[in-house]
C-alpha atoms as a PDB file:
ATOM      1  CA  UNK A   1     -19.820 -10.356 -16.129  1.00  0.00           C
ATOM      2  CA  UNK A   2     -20.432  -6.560 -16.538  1.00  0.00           C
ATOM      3  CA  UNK A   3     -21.956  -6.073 -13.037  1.00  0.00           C
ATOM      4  CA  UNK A   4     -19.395  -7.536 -11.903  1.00  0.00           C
ATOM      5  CA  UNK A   5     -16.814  -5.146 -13.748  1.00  0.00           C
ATOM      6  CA  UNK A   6     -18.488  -1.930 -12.885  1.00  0.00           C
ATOM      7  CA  UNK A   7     -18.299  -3.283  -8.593  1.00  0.00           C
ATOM      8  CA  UNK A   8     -14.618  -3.838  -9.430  1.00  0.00           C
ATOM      9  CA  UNK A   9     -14.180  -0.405 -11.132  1.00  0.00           C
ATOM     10  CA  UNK A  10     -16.198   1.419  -8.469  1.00  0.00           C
ATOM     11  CA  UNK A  11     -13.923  -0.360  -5.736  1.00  0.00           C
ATOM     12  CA  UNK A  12     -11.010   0.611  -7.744  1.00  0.00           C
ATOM     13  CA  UNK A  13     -11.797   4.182  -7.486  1.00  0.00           C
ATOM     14  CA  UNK A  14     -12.071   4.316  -3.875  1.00  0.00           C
ATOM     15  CA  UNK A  15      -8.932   2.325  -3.593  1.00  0.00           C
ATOM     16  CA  UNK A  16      -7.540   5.324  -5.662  1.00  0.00           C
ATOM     17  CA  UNK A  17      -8.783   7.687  -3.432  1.00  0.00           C
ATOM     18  CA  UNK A  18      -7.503   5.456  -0.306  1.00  0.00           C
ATOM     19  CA  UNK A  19      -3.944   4.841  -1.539  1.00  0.00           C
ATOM     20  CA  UNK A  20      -3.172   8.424  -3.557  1.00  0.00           C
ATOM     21  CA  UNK A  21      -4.236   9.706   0.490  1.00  0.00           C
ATOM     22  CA  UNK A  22      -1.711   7.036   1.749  1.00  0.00           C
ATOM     23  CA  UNK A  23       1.163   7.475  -0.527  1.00  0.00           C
ATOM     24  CA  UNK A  24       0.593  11.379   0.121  1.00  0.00           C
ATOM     25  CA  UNK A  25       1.705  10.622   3.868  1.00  0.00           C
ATOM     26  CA  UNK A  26       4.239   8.755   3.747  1.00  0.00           C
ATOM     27  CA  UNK A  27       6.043  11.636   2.418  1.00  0.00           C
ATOM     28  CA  UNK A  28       5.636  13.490   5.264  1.00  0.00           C
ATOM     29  CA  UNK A  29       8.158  12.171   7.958  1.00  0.00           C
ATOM     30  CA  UNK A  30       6.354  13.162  11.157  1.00  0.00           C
ATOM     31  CA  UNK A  31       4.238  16.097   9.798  1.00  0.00           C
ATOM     32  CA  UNK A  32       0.612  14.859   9.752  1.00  0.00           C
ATOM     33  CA  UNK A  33      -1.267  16.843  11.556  1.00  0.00           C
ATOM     34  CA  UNK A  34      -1.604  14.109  13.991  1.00  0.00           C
ATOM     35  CA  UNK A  35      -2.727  11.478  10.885  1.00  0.00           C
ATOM     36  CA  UNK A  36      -1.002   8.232  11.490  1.00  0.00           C
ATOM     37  CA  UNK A  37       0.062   6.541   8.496  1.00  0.00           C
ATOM     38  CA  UNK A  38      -1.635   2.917   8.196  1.00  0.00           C
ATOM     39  CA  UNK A  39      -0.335  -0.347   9.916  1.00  0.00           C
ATOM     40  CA  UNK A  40       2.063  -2.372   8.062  1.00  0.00           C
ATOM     41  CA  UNK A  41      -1.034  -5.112   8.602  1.00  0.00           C
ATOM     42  CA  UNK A  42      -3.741  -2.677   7.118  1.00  0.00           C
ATOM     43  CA  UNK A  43      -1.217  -2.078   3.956  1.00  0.00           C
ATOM     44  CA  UNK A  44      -1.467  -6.386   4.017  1.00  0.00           C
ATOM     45  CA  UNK A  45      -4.740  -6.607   3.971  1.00  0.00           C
ATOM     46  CA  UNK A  46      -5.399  -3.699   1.539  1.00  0.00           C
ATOM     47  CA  UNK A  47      -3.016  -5.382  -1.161  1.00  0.00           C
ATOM     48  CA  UNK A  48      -4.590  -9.002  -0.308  1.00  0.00           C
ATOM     49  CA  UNK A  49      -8.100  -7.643  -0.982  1.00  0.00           C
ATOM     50  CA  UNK A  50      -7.262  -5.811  -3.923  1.00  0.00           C
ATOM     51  CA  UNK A  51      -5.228  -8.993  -5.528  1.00  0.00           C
ATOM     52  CA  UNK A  52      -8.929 -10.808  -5.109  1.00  0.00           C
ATOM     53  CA  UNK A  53     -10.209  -8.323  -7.614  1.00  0.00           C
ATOM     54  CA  UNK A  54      -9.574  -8.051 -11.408  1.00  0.00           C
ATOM     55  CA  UNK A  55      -6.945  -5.926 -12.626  1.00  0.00           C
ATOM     56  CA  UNK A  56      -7.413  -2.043 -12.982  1.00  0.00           C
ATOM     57  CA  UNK A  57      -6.353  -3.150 -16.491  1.00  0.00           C
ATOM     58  CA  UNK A  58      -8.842  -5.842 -16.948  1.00  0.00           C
ATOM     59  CA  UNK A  59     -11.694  -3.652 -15.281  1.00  0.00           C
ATOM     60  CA  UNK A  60     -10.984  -0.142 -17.029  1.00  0.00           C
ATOM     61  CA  UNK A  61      -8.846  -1.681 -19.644  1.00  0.00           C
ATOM     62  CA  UNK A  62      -5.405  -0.864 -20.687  1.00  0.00           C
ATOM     63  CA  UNK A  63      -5.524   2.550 -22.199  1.00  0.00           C
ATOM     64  CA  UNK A  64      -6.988   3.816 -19.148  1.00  0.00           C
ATOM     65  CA  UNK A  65      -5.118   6.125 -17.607  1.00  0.00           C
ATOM     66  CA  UNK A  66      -6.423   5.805 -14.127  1.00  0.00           C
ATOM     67  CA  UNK A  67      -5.841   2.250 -14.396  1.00  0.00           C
ATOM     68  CA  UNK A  68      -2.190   2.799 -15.099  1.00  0.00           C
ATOM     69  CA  UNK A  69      -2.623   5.479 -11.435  1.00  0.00           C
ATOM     70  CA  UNK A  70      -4.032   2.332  -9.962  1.00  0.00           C
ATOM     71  CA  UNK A  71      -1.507   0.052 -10.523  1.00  0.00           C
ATOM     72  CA  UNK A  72       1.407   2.377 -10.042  1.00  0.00           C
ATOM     73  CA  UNK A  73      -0.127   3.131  -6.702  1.00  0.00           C
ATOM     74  CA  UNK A  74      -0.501  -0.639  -5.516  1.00  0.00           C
ATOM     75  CA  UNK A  75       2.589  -1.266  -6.858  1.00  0.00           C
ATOM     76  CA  UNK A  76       4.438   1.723  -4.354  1.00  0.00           C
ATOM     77  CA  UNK A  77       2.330   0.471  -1.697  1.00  0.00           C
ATOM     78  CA  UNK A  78       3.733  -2.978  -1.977  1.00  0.00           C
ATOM     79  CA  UNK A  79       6.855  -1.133  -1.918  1.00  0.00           C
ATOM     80  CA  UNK A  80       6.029   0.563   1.050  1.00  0.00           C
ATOM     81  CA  UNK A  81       5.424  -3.003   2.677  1.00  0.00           C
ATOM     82  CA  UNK A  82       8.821  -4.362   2.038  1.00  0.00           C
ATOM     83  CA  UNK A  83      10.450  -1.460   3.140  1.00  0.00           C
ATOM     84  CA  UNK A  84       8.286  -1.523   6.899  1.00  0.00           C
ATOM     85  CA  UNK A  85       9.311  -5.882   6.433  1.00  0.00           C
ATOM     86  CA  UNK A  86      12.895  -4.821   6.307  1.00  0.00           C
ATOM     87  CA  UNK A  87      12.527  -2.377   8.977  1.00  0.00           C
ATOM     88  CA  UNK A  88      11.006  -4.880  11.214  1.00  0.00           C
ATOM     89  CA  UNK A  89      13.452  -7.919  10.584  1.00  0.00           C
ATOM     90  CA  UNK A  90      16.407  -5.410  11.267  1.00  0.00           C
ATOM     91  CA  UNK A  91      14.322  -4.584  14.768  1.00  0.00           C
ATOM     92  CA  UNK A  92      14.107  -8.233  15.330  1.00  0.00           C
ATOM     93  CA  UNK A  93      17.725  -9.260  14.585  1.00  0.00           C
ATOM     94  CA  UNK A  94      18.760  -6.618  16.906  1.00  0.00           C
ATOM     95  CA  UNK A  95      17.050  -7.395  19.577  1.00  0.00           C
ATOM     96  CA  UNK A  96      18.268 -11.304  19.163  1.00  0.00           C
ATOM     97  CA  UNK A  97      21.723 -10.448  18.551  1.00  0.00           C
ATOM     98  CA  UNK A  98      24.067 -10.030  21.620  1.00  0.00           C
ATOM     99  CA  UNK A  99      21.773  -7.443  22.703  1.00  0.00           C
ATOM    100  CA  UNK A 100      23.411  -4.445  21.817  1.00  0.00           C
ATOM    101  CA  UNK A 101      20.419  -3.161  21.336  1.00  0.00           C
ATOM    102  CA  UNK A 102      18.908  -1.125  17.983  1.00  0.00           C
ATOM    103  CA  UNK A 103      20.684   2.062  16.340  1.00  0.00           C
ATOM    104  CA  UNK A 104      18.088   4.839  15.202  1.00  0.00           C
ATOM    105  CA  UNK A 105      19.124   6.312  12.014  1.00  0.00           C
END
């Protein structure tokens, strides 16, 4: 319905906001002026709340550009969760292997 739409495109925009401010730290190795960056849990829950909405496409439709933001910004944030996955299966194999323990990089 079109109420319906317009709560999907006004939480779109503040997941815009949200994610554009999250993307912009991760950038910054170390430097946030005491900002943490989110919780690999948070980043879950952000991308499983935003799956249970239409589409940036289907709620600004496709020639949007801010939809195409939208998307592109989910889509590095997903990113952003299988990198911190990786990072946390390497921790765990290393600390089940022969316990040589884990090598920073």
């Amino acid at each position: 319905s079109a109420e319906e739409i317009e709560k999907a495109k006004a939480i779109w925009k503040s997941l815009l906001a949200y994610t554009t401010d999250v993307l912009s730290k991760f950038g910054k190795a170390g430097k946030n002026n005491g900002e943490s960056k989110p919780s690999l849990s948070d980043l879950l829950d952000l991308v499983g709340k935003a799956h249970a909405l239409p589409t940036p496409e289907e709620a600004f439709g496709r020639r949007d550009p801010s939809a195409r933001t939208m998307s592109e910004n989910m889509n590095s944030i997903i990113d952003a969760i299988d990198t911190g996955r990786d990072c946390v299966a390497k921790i765990l194999k290393n600390l089940k292997d022969d316990g040589e323990g884990i090598e920073v990089e």
